[in-house]
Structures are given as structure tokens and as C-alpha cells.
N, C-alpha and C. Protein backbone atom coordinates (compact mmCIF):
# COMPACT_ATOMS: atom_id res chain seq x y z
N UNK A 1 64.90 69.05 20.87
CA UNK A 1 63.56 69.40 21.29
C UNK A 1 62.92 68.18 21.96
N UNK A 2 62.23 68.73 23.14
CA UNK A 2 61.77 67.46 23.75
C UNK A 2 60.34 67.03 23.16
N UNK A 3 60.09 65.76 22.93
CA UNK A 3 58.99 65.25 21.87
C UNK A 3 57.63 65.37 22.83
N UNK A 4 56.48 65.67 21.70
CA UNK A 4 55.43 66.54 22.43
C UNK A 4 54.61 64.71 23.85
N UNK A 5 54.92 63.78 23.41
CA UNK A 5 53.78 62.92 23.92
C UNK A 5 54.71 63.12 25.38
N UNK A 6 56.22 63.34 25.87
CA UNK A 6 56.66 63.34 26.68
C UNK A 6 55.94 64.55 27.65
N UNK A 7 55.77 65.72 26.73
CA UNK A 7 55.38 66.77 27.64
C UNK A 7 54.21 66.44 27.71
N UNK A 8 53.64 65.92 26.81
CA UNK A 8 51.60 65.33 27.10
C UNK A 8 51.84 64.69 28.51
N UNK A 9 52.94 63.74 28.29
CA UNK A 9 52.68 63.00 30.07
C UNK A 9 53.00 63.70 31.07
N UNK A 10 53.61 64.58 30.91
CA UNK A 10 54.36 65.42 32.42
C UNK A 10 52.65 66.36 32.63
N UNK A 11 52.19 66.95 32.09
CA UNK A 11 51.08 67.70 32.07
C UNK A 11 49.68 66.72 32.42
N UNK A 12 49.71 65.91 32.02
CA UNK A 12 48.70 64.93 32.32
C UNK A 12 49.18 64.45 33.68
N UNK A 13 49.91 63.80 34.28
CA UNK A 13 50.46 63.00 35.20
C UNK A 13 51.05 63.15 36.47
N UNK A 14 52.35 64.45 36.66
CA UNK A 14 52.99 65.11 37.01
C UNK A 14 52.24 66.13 38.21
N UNK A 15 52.11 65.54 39.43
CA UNK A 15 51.56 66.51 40.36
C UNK A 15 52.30 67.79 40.49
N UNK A 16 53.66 67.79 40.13
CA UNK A 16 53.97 69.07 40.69
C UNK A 16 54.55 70.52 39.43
N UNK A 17 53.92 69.84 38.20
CA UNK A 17 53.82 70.31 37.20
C UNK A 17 52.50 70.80 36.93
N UNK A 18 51.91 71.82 37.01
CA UNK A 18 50.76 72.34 37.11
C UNK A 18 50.54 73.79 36.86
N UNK A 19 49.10 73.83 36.55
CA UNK A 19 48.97 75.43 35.47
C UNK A 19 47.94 75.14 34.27
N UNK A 20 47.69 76.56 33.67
CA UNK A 20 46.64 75.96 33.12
C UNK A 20 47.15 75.68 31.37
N UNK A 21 47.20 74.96 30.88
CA UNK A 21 47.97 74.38 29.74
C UNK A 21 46.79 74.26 28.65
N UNK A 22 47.04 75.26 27.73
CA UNK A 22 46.86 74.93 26.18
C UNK A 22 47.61 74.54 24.97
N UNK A 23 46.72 73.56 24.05
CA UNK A 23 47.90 73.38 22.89
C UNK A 23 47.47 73.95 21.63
N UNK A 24 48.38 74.51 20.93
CA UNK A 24 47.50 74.66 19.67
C UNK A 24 48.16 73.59 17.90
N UNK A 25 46.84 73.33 17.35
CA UNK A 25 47.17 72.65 16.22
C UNK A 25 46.93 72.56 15.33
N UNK A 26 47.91 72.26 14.21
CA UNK A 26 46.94 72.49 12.93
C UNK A 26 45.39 72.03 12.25
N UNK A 27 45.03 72.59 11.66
CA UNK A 27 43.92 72.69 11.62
C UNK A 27 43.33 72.39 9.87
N UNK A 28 43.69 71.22 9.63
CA UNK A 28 43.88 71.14 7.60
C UNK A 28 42.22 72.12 6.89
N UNK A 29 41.45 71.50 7.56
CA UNK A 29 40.35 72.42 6.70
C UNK A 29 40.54 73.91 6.72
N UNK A 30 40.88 74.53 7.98
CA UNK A 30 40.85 76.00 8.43
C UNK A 30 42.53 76.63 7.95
N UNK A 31 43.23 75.71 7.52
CA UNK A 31 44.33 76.19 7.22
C UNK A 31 45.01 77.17 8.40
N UNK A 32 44.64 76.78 9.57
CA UNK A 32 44.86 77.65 10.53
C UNK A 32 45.48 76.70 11.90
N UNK A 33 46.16 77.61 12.90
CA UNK A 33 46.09 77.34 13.83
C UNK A 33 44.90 76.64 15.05
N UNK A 34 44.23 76.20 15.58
CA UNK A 34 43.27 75.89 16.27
C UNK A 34 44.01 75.78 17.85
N UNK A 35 43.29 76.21 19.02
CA UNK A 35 43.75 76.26 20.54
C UNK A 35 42.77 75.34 21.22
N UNK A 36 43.12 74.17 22.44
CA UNK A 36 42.15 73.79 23.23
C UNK A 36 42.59 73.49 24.21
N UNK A 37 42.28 73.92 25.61
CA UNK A 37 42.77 73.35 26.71
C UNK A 37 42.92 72.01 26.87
N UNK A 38 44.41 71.46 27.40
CA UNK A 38 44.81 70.54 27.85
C UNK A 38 43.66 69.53 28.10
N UNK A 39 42.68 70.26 29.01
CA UNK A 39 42.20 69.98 30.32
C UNK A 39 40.10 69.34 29.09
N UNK A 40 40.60 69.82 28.18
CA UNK A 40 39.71 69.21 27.25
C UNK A 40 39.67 68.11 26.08
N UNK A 41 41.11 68.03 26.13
CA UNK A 41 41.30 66.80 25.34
C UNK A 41 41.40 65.55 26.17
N UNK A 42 40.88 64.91 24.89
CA UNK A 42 40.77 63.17 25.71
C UNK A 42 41.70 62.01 24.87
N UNK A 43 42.26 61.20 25.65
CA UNK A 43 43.04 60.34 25.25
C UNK A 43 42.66 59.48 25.55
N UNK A 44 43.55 58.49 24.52
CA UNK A 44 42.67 56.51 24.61
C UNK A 44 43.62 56.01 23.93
N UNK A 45 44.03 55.42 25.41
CA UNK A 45 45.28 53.98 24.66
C UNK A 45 45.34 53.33 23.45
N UNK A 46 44.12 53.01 23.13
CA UNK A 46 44.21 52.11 21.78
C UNK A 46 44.62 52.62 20.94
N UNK A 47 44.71 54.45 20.49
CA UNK A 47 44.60 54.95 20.05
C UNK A 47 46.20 56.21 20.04
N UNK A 48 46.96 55.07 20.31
CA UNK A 48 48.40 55.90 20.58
C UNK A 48 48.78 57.16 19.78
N UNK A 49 49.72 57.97 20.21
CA UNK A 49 49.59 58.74 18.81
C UNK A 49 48.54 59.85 18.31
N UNK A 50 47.53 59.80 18.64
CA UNK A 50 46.45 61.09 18.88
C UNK A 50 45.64 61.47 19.75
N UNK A 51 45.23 62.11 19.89
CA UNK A 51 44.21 63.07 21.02
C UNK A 51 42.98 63.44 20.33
N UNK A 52 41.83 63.45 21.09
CA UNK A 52 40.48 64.04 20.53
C UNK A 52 40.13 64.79 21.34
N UNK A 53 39.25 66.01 20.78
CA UNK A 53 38.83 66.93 20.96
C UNK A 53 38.02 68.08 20.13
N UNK A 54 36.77 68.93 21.05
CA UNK A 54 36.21 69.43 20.13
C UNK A 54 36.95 70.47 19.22
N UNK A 55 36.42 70.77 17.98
CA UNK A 55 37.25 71.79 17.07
C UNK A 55 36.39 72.87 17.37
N UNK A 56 36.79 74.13 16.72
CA UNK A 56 36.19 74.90 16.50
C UNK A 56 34.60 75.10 16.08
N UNK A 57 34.13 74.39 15.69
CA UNK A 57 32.61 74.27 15.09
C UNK A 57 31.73 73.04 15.81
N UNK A 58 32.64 72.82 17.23
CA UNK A 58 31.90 72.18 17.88
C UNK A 58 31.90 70.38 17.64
N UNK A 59 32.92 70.12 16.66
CA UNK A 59 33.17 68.53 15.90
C UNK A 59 33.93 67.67 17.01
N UNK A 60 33.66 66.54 17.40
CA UNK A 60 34.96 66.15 18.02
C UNK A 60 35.74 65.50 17.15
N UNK A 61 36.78 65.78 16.91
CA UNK A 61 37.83 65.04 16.01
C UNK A 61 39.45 64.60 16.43
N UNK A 62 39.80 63.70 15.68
CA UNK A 62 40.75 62.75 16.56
C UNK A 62 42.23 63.35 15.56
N UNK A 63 43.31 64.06 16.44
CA UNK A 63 43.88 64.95 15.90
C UNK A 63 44.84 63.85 16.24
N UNK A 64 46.33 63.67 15.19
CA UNK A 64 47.70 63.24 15.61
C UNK A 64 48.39 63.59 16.06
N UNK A 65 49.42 63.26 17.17
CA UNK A 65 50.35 64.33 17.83
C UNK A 65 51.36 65.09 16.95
N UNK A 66 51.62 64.81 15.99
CA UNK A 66 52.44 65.49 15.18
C UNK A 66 51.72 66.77 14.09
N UNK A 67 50.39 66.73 14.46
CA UNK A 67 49.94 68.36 14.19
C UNK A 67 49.79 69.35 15.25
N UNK A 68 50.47 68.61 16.12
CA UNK A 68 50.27 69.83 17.64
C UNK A 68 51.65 70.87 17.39
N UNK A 69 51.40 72.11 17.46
CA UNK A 69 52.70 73.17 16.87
C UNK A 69 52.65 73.83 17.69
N UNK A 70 51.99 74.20 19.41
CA UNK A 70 52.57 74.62 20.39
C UNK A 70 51.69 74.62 21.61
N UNK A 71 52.62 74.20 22.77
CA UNK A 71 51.76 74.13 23.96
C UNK A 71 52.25 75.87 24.81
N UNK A 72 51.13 75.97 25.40
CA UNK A 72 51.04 77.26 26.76
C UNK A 72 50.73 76.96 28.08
N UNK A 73 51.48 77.38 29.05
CA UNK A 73 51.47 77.05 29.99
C UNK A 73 51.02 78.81 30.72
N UNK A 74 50.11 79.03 31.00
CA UNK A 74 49.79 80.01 31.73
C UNK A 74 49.79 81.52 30.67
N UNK A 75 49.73 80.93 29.91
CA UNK A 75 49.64 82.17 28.42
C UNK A 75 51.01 82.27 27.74
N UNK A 76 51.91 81.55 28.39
CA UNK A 76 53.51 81.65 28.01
C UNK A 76 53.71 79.95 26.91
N UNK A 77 54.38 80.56 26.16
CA UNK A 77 54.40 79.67 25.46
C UNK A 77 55.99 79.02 25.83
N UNK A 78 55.62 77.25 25.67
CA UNK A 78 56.46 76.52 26.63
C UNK A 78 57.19 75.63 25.48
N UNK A 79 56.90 75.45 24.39
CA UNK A 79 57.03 74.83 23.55
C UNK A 79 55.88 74.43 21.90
N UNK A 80 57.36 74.18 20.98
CA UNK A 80 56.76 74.28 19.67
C UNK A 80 57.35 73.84 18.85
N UNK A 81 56.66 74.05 17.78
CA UNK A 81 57.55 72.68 16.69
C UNK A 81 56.93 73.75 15.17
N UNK A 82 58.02 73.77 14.44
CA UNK A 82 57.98 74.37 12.89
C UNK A 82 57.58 73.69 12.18
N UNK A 83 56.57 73.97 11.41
CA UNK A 83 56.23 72.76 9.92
C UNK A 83 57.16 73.05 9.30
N UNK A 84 57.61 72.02 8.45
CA UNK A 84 58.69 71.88 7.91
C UNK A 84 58.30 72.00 6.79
């Protein structure tokens, strides 16, 4: 499986990789899935290793890449990862 920060860069970076890309992730309080466009999360070097973005209730919170459990690329799902 190809590791998610690789596909974070092709989607971020990648001119000829394009579409509209959501990820979805776990979510510990909601015990749930959570979805947010690509195109709304924010990243920061210092900060390797996670992404922020608003949650569901409007919070911004700084999520790790290893709770991300699947990206969509145009409603098709492109990739995903099983909790183990």
C-alpha cells in the first residue's frame, strides 16, 4: 500500500493529478468516520506528520496522518487503510 503522506504530496503538488479529493478520518470523540476536502486542510512543516482542519462542530483540530482511513478522488474511492 502506498503510504498516505506520499499521496498527500501527489494531490497537493502534482499538476497533472487533479480532481476534487476528499479524505476521511477517524474521529476519537465521534467514534466515527469524519470527511473534509483536501482542498481544506492545512499543513505546516514544523508540524510533520499531521494536518489541520475544521471538524465537524466547526473545531479546528490537528489530526495525525495515521488516522486518515480513506481518500476520494471524484466520489471514487482511491485509497484506504484498515484499523487494525
Amino acid at each position: 500500500m502506498r503510504p498516505i503522506h506520499q499521496l498527500l504530496s501527489q494531490i497537493r503538488w502534482d499538476p497533472n493529478f487533479t480532481g476534487e479529493f476528499q479524505i476521511a478520518f477517524e474521529d476519537h470523540m465521534k467514534q466515527d468516520l469524519q470527511c473534509v476536502p483536501v482542498n481544506e486542510m492545512r499543513f505546516d512543516d514544523s508540524e510533520r506528520g499531521t494536518f489541520r482542519a475544521f471538524d465537524g462542530d466547526g473545531y479546528l483540530v490537528c489530526i495525525p496522518l495515521h488516522r486518515i482511513r480513506k481518500v476520494y478522488r471524484n466520489g471514487e474511492l482511491i485509497w484506504s487503510r484498515e484499523v487494525e
